[in-house]
C-alpha atoms as a PDB file:
ATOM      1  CA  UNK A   1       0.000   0.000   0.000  1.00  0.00           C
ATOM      2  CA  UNK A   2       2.691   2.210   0.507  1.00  0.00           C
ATOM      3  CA  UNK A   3       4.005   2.317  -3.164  1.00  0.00           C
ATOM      4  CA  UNK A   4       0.590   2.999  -4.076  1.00  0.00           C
ATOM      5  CA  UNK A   5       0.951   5.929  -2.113  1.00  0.00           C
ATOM      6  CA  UNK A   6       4.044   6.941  -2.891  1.00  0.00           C
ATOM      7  CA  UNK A   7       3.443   6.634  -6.830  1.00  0.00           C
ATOM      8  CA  UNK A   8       0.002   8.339  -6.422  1.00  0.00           C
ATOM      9  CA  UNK A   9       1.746  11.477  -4.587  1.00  0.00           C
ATOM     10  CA  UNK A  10       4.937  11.768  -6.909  1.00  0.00           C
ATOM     11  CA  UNK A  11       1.786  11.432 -10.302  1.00  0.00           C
ATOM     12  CA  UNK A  12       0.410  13.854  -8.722  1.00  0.00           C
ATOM     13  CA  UNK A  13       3.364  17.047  -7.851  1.00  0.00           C
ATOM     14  CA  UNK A  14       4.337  15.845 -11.529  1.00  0.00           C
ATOM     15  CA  UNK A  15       0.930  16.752 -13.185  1.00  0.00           C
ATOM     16  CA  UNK A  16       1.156  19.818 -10.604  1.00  0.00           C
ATOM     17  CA  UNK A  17       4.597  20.791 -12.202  1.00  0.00           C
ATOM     18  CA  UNK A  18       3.606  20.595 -15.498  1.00  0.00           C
ATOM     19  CA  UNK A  19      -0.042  22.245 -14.902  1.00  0.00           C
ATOM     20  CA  UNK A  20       2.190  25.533 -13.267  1.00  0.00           C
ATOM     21  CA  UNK A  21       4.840  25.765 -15.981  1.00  0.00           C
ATOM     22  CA  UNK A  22       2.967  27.831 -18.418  1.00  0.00           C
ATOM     23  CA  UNK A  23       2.306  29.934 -15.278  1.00  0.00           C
ATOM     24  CA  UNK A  24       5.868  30.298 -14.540  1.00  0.00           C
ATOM     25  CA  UNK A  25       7.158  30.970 -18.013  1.00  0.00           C
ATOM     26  CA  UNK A  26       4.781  33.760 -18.571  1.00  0.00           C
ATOM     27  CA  UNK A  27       5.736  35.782 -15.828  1.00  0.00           C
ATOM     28  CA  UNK A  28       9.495  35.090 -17.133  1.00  0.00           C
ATOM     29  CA  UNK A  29       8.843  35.928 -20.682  1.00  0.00           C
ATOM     30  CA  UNK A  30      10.362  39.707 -19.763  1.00  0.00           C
ATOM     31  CA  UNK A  31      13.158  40.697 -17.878  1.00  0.00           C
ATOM     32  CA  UNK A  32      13.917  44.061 -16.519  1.00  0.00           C
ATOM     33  CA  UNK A  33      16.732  45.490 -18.580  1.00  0.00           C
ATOM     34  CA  UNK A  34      20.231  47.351 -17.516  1.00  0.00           C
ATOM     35  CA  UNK A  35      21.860  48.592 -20.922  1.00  0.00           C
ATOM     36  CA  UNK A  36      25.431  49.977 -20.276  1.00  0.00           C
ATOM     37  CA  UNK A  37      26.363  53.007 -22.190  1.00  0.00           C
ATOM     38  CA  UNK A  38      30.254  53.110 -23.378  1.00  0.00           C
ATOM     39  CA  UNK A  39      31.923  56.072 -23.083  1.00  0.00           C
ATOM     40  CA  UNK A  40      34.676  57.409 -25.592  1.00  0.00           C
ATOM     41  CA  UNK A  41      37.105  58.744 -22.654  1.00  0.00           C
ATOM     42  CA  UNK A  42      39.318  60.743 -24.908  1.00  0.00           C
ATOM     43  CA  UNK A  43      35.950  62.232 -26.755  1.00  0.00           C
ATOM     44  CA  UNK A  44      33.293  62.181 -24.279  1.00  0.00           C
ATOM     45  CA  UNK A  45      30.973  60.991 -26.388  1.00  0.00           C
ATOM     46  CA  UNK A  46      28.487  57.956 -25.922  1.00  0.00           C
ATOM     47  CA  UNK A  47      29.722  54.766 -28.569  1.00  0.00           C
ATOM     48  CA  UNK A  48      27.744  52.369 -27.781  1.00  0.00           C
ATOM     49  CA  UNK A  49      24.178  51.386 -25.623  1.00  0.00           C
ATOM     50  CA  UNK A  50      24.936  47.458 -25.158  1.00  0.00           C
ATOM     51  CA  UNK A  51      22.827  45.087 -22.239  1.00  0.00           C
ATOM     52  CA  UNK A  52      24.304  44.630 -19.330  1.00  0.00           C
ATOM     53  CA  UNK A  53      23.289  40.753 -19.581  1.00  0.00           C
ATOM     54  CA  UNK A  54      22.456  39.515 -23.079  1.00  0.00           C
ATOM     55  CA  UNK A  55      21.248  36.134 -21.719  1.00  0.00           C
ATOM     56  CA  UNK A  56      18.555  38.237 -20.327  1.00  0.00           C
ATOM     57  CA  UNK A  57      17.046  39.892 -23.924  1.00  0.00           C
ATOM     58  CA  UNK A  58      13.900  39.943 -24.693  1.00  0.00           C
ATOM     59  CA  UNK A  59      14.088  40.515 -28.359  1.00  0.00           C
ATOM     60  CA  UNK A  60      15.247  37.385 -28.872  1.00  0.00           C
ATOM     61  CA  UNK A  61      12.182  36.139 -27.119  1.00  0.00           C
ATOM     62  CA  UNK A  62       9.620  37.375 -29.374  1.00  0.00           C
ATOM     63  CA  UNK A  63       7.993  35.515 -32.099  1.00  0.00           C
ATOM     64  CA  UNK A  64       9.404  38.563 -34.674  1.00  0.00           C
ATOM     65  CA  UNK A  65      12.385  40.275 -33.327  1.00  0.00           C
ATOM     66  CA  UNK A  66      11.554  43.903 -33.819  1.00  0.00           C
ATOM     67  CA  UNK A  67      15.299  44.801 -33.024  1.00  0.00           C
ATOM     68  CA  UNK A  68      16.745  42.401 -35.630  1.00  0.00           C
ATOM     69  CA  UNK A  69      19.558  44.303 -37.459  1.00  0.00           C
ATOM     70  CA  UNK A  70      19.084  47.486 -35.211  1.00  0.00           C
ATOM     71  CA  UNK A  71      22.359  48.388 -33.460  1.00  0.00           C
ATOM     72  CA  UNK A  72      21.657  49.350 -29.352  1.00  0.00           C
ATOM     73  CA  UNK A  73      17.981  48.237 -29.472  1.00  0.00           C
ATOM     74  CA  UNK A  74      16.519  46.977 -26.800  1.00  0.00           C
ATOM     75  CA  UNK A  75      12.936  45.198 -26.032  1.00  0.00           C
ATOM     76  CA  UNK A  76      10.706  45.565 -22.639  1.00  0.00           C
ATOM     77  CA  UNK A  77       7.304  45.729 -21.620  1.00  0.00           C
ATOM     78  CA  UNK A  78       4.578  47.186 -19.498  1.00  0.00           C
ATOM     79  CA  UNK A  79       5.663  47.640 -15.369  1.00  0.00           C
ATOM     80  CA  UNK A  80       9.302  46.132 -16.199  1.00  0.00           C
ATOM     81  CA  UNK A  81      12.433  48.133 -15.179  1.00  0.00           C
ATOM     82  CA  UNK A  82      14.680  49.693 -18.036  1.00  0.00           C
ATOM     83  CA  UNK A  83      18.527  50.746 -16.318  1.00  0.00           C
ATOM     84  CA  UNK A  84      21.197  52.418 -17.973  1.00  0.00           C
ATOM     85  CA  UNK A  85      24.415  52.728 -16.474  1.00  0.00           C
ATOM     86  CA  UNK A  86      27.553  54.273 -17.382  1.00  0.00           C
ATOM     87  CA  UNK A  87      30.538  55.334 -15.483  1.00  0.00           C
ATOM     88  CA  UNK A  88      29.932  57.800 -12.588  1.00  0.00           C
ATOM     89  CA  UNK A  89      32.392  60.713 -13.735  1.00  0.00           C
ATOM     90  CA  UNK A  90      29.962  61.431 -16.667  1.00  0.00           C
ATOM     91  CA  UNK A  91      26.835  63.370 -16.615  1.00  0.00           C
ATOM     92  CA  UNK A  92      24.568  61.893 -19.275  1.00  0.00           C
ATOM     93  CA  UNK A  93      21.010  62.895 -20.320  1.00  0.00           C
ATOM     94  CA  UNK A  94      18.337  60.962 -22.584  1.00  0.00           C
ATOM     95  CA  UNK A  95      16.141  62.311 -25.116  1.00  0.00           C
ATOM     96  CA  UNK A  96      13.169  60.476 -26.066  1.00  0.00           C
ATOM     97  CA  UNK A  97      11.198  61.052 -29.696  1.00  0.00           C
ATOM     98  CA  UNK A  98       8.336  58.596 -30.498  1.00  0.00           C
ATOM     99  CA  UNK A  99       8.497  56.909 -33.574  1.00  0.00           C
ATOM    100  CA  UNK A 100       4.941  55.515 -33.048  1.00  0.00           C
ATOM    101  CA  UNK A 101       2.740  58.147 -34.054  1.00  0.00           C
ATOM    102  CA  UNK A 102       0.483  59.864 -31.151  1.00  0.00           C
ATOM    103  CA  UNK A 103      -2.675  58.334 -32.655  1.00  0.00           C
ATOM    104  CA  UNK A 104      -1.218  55.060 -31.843  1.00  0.00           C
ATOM    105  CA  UNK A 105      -0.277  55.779 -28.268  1.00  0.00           C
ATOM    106  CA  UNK A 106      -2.486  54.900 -25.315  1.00  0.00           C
ATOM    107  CA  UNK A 107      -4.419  58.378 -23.975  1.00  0.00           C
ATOM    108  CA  UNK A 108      -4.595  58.605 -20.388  1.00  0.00           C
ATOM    109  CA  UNK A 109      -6.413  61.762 -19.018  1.00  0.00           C
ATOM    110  CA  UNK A 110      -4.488  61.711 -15.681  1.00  0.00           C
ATOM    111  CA  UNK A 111      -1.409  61.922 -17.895  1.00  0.00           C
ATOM    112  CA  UNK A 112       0.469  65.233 -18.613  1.00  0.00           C
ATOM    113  CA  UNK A 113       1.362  65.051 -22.181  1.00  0.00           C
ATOM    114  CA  UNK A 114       4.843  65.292 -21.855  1.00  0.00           C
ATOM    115  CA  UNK A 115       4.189  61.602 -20.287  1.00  0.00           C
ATOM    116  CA  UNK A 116       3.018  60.335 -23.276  1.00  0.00           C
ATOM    117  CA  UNK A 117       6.361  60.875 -25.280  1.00  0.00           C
ATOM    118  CA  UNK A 118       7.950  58.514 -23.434  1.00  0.00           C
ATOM    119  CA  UNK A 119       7.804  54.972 -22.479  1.00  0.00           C
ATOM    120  CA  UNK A 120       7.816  55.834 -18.872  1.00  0.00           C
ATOM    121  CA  UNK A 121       5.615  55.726 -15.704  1.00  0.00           C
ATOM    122  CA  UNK A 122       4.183  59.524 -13.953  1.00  0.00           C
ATOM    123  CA  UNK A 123       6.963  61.684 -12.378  1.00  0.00           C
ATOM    124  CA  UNK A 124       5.888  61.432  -8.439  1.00  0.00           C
ATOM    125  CA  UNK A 125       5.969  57.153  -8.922  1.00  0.00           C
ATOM    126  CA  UNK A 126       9.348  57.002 -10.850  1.00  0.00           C
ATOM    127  CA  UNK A 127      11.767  59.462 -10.203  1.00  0.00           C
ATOM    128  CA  UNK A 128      11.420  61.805 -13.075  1.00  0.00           C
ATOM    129  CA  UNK A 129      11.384  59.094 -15.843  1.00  0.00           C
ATOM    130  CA  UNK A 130       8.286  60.754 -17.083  1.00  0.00           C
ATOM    131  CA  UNK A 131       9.837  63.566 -19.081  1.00  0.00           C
ATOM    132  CA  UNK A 132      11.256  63.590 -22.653  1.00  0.00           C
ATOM    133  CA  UNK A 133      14.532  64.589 -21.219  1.00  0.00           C
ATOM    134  CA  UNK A 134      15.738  62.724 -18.298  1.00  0.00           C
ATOM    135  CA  UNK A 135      19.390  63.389 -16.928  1.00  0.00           C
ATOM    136  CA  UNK A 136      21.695  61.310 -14.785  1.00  0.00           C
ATOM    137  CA  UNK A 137      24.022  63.107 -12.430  1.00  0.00           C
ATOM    138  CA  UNK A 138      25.688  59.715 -10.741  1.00  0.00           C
ATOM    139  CA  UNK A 139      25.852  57.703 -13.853  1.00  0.00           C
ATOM    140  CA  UNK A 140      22.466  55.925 -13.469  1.00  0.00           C
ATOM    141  CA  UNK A 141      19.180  56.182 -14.361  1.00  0.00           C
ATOM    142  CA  UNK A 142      16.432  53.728 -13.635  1.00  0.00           C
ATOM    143  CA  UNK A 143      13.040  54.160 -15.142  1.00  0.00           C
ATOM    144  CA  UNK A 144       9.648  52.125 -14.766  1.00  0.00           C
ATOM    145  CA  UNK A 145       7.939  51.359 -18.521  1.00  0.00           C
ATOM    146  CA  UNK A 146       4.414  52.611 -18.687  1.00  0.00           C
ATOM    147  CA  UNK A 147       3.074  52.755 -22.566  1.00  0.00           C
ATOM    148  CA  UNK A 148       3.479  50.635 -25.538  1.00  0.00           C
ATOM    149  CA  UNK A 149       5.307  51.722 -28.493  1.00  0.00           C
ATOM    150  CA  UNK A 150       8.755  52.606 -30.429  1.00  0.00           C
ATOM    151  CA  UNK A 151      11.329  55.047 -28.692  1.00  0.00           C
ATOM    152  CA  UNK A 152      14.557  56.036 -30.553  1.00  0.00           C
ATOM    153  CA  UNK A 153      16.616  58.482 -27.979  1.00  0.00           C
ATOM    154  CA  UNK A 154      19.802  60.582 -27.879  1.00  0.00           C
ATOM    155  CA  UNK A 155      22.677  60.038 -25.051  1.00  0.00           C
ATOM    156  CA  UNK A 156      23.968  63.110 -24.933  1.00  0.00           C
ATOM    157  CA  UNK A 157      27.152  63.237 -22.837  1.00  0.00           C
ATOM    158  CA  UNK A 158      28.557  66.416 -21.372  1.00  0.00           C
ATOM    159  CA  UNK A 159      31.230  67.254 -23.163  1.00  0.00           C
ATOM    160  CA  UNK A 160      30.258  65.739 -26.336  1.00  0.00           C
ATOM    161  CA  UNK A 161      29.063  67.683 -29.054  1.00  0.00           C
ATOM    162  CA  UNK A 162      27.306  64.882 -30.639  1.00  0.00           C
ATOM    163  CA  UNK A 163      24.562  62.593 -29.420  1.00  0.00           C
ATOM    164  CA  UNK A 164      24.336  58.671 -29.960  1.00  0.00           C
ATOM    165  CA  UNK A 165      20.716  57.339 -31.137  1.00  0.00           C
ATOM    166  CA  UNK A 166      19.386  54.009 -29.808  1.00  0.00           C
ATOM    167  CA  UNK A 167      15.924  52.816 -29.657  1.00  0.00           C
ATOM    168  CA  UNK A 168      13.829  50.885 -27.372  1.00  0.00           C
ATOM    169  CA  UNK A 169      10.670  49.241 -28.185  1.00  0.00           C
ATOM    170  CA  UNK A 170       7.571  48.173 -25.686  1.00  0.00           C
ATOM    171  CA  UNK A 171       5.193  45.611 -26.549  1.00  0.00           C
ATOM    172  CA  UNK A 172       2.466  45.208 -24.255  1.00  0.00           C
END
């Protein structure tokens, strides 16, 4: 009787296991992303916008890669976390220009429009990631994603008279 038992229970956490794996890959289908931006130390200037962990990209786990064969894309989604970092000693900014067109952006009333042209949650609940323009003083900024769409945006780096033009795009 107790083999019976004991096959009966481990049937049963298997069928259990397999019933919550869907469950457990959906919620893992996007990761937060940390892109590090390399800095030209002799120019100033921003060269590159690369992730911080490309095991972790979520272009690559979409059914049509809408980064394919864009250099410094990167892919996120509603309420995940986009990072970039870059080293402390340079004061960076980001400015963000929607490629999707306004008609095709979500319309909140409770939003400012400013909000709007950007991917990124209200002001008061994310640090000032709400604005077109958002600056980093400590080589850091983290930012919550709020609306769907296509970003491309500048890093402009103090002392650089030319920006660098990545893009990030949020599917919901």
């Amino acid at each position: 009787m107790s083999n019976l038992l004991l096959v009966t229970r481990n049937s049963l956490m298997t069928l259990l296991a397999l019933l919550l794996l869907p469950l457990g890959m959906a919620s893992a289908k996007e990761n937060d992303q940390t892109m590090v931006i390399d800095i030209d130390p002799v120019t100033s200037c921003a060269i590159s916008v690369t992730l911080a962990d490309p095991e972790k990209n979520n272009c690559k786990k979409l059914d049509t890669n809408p980064c394919k064969n864009i250099k410094d894309c990167v892919c996120s989604a509603k309420d995940k976390k986009l990072k970039w970092v870059a080293d402390s000693k340079y004061k960076y900014t980001l400015n963000f220009h929607p490629v999707t067109s306004a008609s095709d952006m979500p319309v909140n009333p409770n939003d400012d429009f400013e909000t709007d042209l950007t991917p990124f949650k209200e002001k008061d609940k994310d640090k000032g990631c709400s604005a077109t323009i958002v600056s980093s003083t400590d080589g850091e900024i983290d930012c919550k994603v709020k609306n769907k769409g296509v970003w491309d945006y500048d890093v402009n780096v103090e002392g650089c008279a030319e920006g660098f033009d990545p893009r990030i795009v949020i599917n919901h």
